[in-house]
PDB file of N, CA and C in Angstrom:
ATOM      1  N   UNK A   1      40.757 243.174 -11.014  1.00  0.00           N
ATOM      2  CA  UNK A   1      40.594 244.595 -10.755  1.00  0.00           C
ATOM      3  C   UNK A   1      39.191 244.991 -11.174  1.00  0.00           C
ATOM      4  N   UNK A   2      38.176 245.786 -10.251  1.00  0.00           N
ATOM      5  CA  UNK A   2      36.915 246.333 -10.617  1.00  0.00           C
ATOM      6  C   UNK A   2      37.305 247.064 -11.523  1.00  0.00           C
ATOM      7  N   UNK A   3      36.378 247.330 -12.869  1.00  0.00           N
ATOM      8  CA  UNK A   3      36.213 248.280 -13.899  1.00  0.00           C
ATOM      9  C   UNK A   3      36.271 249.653 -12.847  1.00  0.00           C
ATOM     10  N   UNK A   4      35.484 249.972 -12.023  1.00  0.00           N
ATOM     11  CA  UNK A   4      35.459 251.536 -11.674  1.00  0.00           C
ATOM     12  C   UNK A   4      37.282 252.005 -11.452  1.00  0.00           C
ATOM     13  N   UNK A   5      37.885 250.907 -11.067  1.00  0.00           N
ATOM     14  CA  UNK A   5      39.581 251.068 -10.587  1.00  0.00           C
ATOM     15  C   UNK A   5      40.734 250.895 -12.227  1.00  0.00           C
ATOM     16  N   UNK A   6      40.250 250.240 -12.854  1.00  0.00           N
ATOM     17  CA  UNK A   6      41.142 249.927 -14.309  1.00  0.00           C
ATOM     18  C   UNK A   6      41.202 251.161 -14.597  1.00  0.00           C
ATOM     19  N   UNK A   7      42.988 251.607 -15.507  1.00  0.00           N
ATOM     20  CA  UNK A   7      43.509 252.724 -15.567  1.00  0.00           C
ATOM     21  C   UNK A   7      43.998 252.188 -16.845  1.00  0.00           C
ATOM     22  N   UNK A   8      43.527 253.432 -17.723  1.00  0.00           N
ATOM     23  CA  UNK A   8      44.021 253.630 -19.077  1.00  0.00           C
ATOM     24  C   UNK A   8      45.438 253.323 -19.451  1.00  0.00           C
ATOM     25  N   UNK A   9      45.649 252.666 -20.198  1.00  0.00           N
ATOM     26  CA  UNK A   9      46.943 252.004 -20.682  1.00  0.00           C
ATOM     27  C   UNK A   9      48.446 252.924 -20.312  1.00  0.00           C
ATOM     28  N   UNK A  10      48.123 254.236 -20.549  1.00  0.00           N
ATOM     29  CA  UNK A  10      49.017 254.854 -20.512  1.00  0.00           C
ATOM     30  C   UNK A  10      48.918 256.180 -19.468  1.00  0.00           C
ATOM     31  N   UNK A  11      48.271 255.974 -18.415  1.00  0.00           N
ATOM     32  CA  UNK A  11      48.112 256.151 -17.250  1.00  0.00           C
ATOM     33  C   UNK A  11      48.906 255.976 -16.063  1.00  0.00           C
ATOM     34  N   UNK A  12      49.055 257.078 -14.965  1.00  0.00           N
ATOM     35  CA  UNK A  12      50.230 256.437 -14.341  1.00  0.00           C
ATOM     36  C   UNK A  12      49.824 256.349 -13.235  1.00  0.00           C
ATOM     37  N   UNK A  13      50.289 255.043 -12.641  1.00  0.00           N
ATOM     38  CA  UNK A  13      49.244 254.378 -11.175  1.00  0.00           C
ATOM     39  C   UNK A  13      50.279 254.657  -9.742  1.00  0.00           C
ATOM     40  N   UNK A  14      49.832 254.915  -8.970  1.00  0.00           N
ATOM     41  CA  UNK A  14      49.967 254.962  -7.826  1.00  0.00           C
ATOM     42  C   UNK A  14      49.334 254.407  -6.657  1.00  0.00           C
ATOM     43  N   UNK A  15      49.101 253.172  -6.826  1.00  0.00           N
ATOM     44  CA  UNK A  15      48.227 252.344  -5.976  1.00  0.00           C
ATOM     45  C   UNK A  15      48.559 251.003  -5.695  1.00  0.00           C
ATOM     46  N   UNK A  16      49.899 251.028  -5.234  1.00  0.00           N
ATOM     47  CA  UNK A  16      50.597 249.545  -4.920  1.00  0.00           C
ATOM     48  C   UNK A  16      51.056 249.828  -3.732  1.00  0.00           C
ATOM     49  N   UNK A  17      50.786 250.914  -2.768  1.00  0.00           N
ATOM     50  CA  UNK A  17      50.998 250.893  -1.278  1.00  0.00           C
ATOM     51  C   UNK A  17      52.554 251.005  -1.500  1.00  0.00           C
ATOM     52  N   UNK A  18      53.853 250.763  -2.508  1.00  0.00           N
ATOM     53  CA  UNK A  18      54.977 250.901  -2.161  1.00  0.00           C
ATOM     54  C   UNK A  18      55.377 251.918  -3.254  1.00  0.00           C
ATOM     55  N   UNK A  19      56.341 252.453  -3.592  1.00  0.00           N
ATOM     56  CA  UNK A  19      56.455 253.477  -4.646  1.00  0.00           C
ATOM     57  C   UNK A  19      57.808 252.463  -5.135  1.00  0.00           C
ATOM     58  N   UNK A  20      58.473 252.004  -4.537  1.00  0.00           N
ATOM     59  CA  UNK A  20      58.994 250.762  -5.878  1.00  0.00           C
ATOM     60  C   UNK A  20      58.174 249.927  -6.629  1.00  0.00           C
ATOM     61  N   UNK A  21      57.463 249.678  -5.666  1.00  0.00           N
ATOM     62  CA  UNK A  21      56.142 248.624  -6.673  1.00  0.00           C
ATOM     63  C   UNK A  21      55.135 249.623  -8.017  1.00  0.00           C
ATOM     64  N   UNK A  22      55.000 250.914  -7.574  1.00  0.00           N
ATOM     65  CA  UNK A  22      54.746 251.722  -8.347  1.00  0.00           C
ATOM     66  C   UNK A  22      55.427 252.045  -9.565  1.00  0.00           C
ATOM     67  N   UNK A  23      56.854 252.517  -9.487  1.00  0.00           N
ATOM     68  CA  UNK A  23      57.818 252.471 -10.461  1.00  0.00           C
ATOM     69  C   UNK A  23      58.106 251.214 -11.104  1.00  0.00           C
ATOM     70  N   UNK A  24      57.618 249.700 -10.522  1.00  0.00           N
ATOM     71  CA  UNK A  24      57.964 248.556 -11.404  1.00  0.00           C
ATOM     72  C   UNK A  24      56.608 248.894 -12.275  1.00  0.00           C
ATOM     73  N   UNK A  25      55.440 249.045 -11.996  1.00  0.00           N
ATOM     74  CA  UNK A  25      53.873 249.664 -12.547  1.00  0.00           C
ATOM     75  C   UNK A  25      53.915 250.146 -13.508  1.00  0.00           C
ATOM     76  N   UNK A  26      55.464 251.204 -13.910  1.00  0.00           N
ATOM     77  CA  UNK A  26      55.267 251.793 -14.996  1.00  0.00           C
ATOM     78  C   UNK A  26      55.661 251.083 -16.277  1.00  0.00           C
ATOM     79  N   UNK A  27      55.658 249.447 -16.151  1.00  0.00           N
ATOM     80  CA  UNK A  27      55.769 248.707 -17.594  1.00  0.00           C
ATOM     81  C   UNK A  27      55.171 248.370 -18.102  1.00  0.00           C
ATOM     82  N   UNK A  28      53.492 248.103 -17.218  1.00  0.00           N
ATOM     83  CA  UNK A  28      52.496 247.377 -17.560  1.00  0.00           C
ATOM     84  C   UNK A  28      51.566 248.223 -17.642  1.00  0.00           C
ATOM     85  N   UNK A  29      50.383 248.121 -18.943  1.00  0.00           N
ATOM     86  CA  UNK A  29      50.693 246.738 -19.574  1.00  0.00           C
ATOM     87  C   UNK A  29      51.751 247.271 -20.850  1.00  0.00           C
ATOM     88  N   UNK A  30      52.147 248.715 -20.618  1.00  0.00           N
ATOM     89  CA  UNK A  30      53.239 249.160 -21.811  1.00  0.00           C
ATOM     90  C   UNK A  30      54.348 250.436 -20.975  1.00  0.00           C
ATOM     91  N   UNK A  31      55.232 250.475 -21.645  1.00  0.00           N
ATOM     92  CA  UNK A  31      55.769 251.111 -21.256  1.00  0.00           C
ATOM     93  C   UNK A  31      55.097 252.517 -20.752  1.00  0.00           C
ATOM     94  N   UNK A  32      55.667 253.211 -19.576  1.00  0.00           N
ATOM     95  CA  UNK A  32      54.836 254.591 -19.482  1.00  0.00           C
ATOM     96  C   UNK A  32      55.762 255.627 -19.152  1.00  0.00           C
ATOM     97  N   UNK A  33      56.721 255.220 -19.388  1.00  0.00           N
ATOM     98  CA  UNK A  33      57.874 256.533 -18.619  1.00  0.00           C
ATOM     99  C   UNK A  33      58.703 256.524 -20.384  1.00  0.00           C
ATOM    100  N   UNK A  34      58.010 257.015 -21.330  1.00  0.00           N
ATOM    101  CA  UNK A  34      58.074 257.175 -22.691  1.00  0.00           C
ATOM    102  C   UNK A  34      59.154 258.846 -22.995  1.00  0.00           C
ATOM    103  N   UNK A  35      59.158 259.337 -22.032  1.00  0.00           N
ATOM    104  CA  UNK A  35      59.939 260.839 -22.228  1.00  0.00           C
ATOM    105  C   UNK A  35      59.858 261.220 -20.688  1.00  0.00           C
ATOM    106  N   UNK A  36      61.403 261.938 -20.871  1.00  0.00           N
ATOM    107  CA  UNK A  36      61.192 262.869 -19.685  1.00  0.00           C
ATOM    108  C   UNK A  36      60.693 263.800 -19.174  1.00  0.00           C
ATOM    109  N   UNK A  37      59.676 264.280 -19.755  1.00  0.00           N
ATOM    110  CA  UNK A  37      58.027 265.049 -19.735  1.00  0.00           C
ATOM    111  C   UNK A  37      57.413 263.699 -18.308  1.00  0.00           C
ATOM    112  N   UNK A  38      57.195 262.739 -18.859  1.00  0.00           N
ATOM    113  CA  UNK A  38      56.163 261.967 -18.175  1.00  0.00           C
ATOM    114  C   UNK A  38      57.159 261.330 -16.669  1.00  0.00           C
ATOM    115  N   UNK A  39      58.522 261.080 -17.029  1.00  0.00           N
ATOM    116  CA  UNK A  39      59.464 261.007 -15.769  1.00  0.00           C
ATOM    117  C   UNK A  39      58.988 261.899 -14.807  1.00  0.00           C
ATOM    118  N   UNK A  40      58.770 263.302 -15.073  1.00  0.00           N
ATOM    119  CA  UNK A  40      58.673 264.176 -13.906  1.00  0.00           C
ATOM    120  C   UNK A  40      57.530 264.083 -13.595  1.00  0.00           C
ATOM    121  N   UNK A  41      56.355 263.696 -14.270  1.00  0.00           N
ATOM    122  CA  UNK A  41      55.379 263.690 -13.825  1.00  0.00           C
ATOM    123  C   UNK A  41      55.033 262.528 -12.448  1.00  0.00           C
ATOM    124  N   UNK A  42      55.651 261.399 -13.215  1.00  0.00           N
ATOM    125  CA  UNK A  42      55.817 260.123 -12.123  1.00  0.00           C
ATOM    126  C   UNK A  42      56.350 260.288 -11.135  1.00  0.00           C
ATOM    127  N   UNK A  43      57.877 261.361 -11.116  1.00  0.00           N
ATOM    128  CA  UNK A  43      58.693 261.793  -9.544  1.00  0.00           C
ATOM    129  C   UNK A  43      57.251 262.369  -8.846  1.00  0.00           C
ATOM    130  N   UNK A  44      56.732 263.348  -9.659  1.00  0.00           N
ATOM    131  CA  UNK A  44      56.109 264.538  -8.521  1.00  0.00           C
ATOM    132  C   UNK A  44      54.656 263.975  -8.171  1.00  0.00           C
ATOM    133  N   UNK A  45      54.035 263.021  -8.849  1.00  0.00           N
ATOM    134  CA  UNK A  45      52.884 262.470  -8.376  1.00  0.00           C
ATOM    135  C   UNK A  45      52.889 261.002  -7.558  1.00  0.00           C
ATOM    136  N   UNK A  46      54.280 260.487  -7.701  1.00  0.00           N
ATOM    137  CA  UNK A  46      54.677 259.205  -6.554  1.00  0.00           C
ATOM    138  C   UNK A  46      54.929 260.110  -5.363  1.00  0.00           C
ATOM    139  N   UNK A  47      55.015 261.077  -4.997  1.00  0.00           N
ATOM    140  CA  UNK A  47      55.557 261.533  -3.838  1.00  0.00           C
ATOM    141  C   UNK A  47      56.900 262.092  -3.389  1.00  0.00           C
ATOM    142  N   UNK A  48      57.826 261.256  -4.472  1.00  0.00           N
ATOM    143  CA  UNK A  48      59.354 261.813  -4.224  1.00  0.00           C
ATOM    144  C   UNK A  48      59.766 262.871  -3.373  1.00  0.00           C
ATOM    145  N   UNK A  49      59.101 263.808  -4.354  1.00  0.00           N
ATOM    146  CA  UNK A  49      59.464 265.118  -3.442  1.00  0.00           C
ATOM    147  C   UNK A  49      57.901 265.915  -3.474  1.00  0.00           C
ATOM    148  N   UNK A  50      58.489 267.059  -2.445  1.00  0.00           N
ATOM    149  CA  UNK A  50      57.364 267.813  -1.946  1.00  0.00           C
ATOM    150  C   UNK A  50      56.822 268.722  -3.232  1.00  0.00           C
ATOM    151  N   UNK A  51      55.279 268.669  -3.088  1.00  0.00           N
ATOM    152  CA  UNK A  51      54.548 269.620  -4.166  1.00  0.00           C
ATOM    153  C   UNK A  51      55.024 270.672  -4.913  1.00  0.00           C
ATOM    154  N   UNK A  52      55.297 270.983  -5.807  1.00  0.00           N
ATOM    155  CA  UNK A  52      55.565 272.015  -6.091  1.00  0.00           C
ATOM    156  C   UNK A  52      57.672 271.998  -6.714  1.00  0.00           C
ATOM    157  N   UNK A  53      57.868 271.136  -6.505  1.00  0.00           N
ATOM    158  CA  UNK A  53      59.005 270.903  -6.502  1.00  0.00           C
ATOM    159  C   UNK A  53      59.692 271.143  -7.625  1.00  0.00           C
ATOM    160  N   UNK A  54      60.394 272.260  -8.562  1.00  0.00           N
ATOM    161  CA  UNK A  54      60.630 272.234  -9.729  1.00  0.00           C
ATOM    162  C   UNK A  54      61.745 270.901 -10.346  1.00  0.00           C
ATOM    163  N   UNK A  55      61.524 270.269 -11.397  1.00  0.00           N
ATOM    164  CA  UNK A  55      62.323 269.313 -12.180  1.00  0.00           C
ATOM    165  C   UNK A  55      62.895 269.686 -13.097  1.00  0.00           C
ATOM    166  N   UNK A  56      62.594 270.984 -13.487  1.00  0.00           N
ATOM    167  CA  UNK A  56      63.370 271.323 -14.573  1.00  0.00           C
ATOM    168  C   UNK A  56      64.703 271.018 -14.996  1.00  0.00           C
ATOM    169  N   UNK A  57      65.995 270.208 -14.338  1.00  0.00           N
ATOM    170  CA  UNK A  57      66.855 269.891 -14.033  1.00  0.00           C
ATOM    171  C   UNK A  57      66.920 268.335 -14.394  1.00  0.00           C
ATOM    172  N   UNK A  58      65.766 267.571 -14.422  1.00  0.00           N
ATOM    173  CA  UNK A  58      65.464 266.246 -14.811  1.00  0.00           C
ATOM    174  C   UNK A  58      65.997 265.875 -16.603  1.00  0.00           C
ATOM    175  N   UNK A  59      66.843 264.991 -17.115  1.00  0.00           N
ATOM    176  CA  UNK A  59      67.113 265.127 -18.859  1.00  0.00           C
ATOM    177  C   UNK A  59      67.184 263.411 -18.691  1.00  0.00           C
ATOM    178  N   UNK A  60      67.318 263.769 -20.051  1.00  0.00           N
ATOM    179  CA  UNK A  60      67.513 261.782 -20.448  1.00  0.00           C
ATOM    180  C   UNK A  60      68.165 260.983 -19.620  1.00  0.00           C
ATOM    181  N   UNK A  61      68.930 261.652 -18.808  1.00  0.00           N
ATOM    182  CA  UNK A  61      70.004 260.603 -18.095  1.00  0.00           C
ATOM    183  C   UNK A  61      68.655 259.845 -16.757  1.00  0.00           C
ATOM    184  N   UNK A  62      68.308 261.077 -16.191  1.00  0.00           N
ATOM    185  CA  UNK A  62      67.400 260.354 -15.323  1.00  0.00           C
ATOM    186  C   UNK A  62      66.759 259.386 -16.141  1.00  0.00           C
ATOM    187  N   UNK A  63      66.286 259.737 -17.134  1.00  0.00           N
ATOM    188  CA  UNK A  63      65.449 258.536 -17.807  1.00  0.00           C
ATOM    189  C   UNK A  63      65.527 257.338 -17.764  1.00  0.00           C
ATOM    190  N   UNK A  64      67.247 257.303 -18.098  1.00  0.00           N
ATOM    191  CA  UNK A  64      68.121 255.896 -17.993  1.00  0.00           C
ATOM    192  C   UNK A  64      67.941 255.379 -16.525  1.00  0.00           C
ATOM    193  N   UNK A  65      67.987 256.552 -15.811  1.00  0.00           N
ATOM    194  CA  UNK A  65      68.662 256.174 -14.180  1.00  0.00           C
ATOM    195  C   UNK A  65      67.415 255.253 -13.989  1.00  0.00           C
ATOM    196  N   UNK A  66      66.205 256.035 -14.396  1.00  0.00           N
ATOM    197  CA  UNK A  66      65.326 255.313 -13.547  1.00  0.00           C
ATOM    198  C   UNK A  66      64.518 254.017 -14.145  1.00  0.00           C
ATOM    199  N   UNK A  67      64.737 253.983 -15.262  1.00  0.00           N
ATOM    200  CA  UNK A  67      63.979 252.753 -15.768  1.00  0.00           C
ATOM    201  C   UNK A  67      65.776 251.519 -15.414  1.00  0.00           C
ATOM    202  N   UNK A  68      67.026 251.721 -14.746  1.00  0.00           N
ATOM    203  CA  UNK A  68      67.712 250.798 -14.612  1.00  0.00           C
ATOM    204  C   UNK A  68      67.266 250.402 -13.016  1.00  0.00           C
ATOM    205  N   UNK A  69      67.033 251.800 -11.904  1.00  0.00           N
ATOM    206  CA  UNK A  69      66.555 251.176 -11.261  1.00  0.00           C
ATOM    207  C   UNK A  69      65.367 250.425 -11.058  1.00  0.00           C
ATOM    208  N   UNK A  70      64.282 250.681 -12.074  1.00  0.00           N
ATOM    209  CA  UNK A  70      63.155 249.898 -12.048  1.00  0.00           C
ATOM    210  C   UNK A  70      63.638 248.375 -12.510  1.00  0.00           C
ATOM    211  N   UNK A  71      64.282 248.252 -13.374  1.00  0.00           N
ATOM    212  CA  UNK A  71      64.944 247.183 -13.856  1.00  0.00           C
ATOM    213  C   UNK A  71      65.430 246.031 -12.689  1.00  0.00           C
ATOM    214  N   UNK A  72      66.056 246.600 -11.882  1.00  0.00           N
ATOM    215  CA  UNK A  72      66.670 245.848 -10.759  1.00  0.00           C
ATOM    216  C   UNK A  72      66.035 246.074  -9.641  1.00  0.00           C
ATOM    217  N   UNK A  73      64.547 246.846  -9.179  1.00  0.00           N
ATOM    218  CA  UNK A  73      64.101 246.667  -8.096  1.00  0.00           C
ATOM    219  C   UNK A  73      63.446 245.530  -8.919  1.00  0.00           C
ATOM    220  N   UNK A  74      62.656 244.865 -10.111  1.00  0.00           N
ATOM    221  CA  UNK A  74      61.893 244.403 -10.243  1.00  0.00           C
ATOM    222  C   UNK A  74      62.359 242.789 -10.145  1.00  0.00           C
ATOM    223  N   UNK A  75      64.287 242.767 -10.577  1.00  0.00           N
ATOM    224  CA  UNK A  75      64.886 241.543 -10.320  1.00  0.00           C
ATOM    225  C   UNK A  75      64.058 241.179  -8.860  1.00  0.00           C
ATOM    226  N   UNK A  76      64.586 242.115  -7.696  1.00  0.00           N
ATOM    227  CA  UNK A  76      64.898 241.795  -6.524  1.00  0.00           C
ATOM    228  C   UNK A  76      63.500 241.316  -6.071  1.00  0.00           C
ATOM    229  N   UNK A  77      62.247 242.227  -6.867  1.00  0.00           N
ATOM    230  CA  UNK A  77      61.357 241.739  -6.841  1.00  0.00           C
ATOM    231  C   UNK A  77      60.803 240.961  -6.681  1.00  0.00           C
ATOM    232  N   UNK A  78      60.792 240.324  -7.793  1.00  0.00           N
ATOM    233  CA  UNK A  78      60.893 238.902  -7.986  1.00  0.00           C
ATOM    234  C   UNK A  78      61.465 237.519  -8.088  1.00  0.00           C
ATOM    235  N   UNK A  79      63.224 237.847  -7.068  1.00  0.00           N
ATOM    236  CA  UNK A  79      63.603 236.796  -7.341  1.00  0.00           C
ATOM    237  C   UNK A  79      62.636 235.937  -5.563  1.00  0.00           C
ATOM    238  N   UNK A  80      63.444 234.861  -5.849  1.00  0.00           N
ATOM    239  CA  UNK A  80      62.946 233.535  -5.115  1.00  0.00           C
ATOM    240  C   UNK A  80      64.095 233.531  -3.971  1.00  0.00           C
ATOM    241  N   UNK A  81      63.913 233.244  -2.776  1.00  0.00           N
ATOM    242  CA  UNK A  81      64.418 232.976  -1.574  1.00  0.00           C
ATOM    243  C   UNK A  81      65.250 231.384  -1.934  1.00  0.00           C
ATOM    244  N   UNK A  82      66.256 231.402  -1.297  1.00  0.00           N
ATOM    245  CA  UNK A  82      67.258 230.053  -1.634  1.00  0.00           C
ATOM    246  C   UNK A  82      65.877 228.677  -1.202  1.00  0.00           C
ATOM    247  N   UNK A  83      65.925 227.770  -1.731  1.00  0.00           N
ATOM    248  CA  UNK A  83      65.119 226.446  -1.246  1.00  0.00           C
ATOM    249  C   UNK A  83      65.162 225.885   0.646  1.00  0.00           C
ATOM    250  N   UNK A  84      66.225 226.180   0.533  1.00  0.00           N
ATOM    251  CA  UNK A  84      65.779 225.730   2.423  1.00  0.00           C
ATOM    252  C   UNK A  84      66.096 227.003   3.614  1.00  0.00           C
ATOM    253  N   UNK A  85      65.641 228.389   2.532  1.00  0.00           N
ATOM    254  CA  UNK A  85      65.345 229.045   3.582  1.00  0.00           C
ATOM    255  C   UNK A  85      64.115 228.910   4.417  1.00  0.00           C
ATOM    256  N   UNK A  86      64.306 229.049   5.898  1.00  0.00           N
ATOM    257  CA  UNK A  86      63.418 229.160   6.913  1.00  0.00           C
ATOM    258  C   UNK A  86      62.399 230.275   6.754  1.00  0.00           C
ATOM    259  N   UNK A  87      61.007 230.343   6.694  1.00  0.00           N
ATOM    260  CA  UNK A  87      60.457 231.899   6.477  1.00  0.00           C
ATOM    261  C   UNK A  87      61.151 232.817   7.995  1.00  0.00           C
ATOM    262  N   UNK A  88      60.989 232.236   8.960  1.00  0.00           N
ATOM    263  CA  UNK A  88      62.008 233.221  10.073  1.00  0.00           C
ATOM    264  C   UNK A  88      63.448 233.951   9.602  1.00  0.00           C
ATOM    265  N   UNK A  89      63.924 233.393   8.679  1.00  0.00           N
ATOM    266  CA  UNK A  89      65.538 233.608   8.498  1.00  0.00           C
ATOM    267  C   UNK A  89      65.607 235.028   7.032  1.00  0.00           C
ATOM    268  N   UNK A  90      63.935 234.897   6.858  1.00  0.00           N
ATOM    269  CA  UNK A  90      63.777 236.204   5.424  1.00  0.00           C
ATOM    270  C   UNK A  90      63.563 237.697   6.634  1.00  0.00           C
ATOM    271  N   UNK A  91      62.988 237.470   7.656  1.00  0.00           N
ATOM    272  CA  UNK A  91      62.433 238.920   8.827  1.00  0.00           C
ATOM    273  C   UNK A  91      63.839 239.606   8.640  1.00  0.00           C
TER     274      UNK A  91
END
């Protein structure tokens, strides 16, 4: 990564072209979804929803919700295709 692009540790990135890949983003290189203050910040600056969008309604539970789904997009992420899959048979 160019220095002009490196983002402060506890910074929240939006620059993985996918917003799951974004939400897996928020572990490295430390945790960043630390309170549900910074949760809403991550919904309303990934795009989720439209500008302006009040969260006030957002509490710990989302918190959970969303660092379990980060949890398991990041499995799916990264798991590995069976050994004699065909790359045609992943489309």
């Amino acid at each position: 990564m160019a220095m002009s692009t490196a983002t402060d540790p506890y910074e929240l990135r939006f620059d993985t072209g996918r917003i799951c890949l974004d939400l897996i983003a928020t572990t490295h290189p430390v945790e960043r979804l630390g309170s549900v203050v910074v949760l809403r910040a991550w919904i309303a600056g990934s795009g989720l929803v439209p500008p302006g969008t009040p969260l006030a309604h957002a509490d710990a539970g989302w918190l959970t919700g969303f660092r379990e789904l980060r949890r398991e997009t990041a499995r799916l992420v990264r798991a590995r295709p069976a050994p004699r899959t065909r790359r045609y048979d992943l489309a």
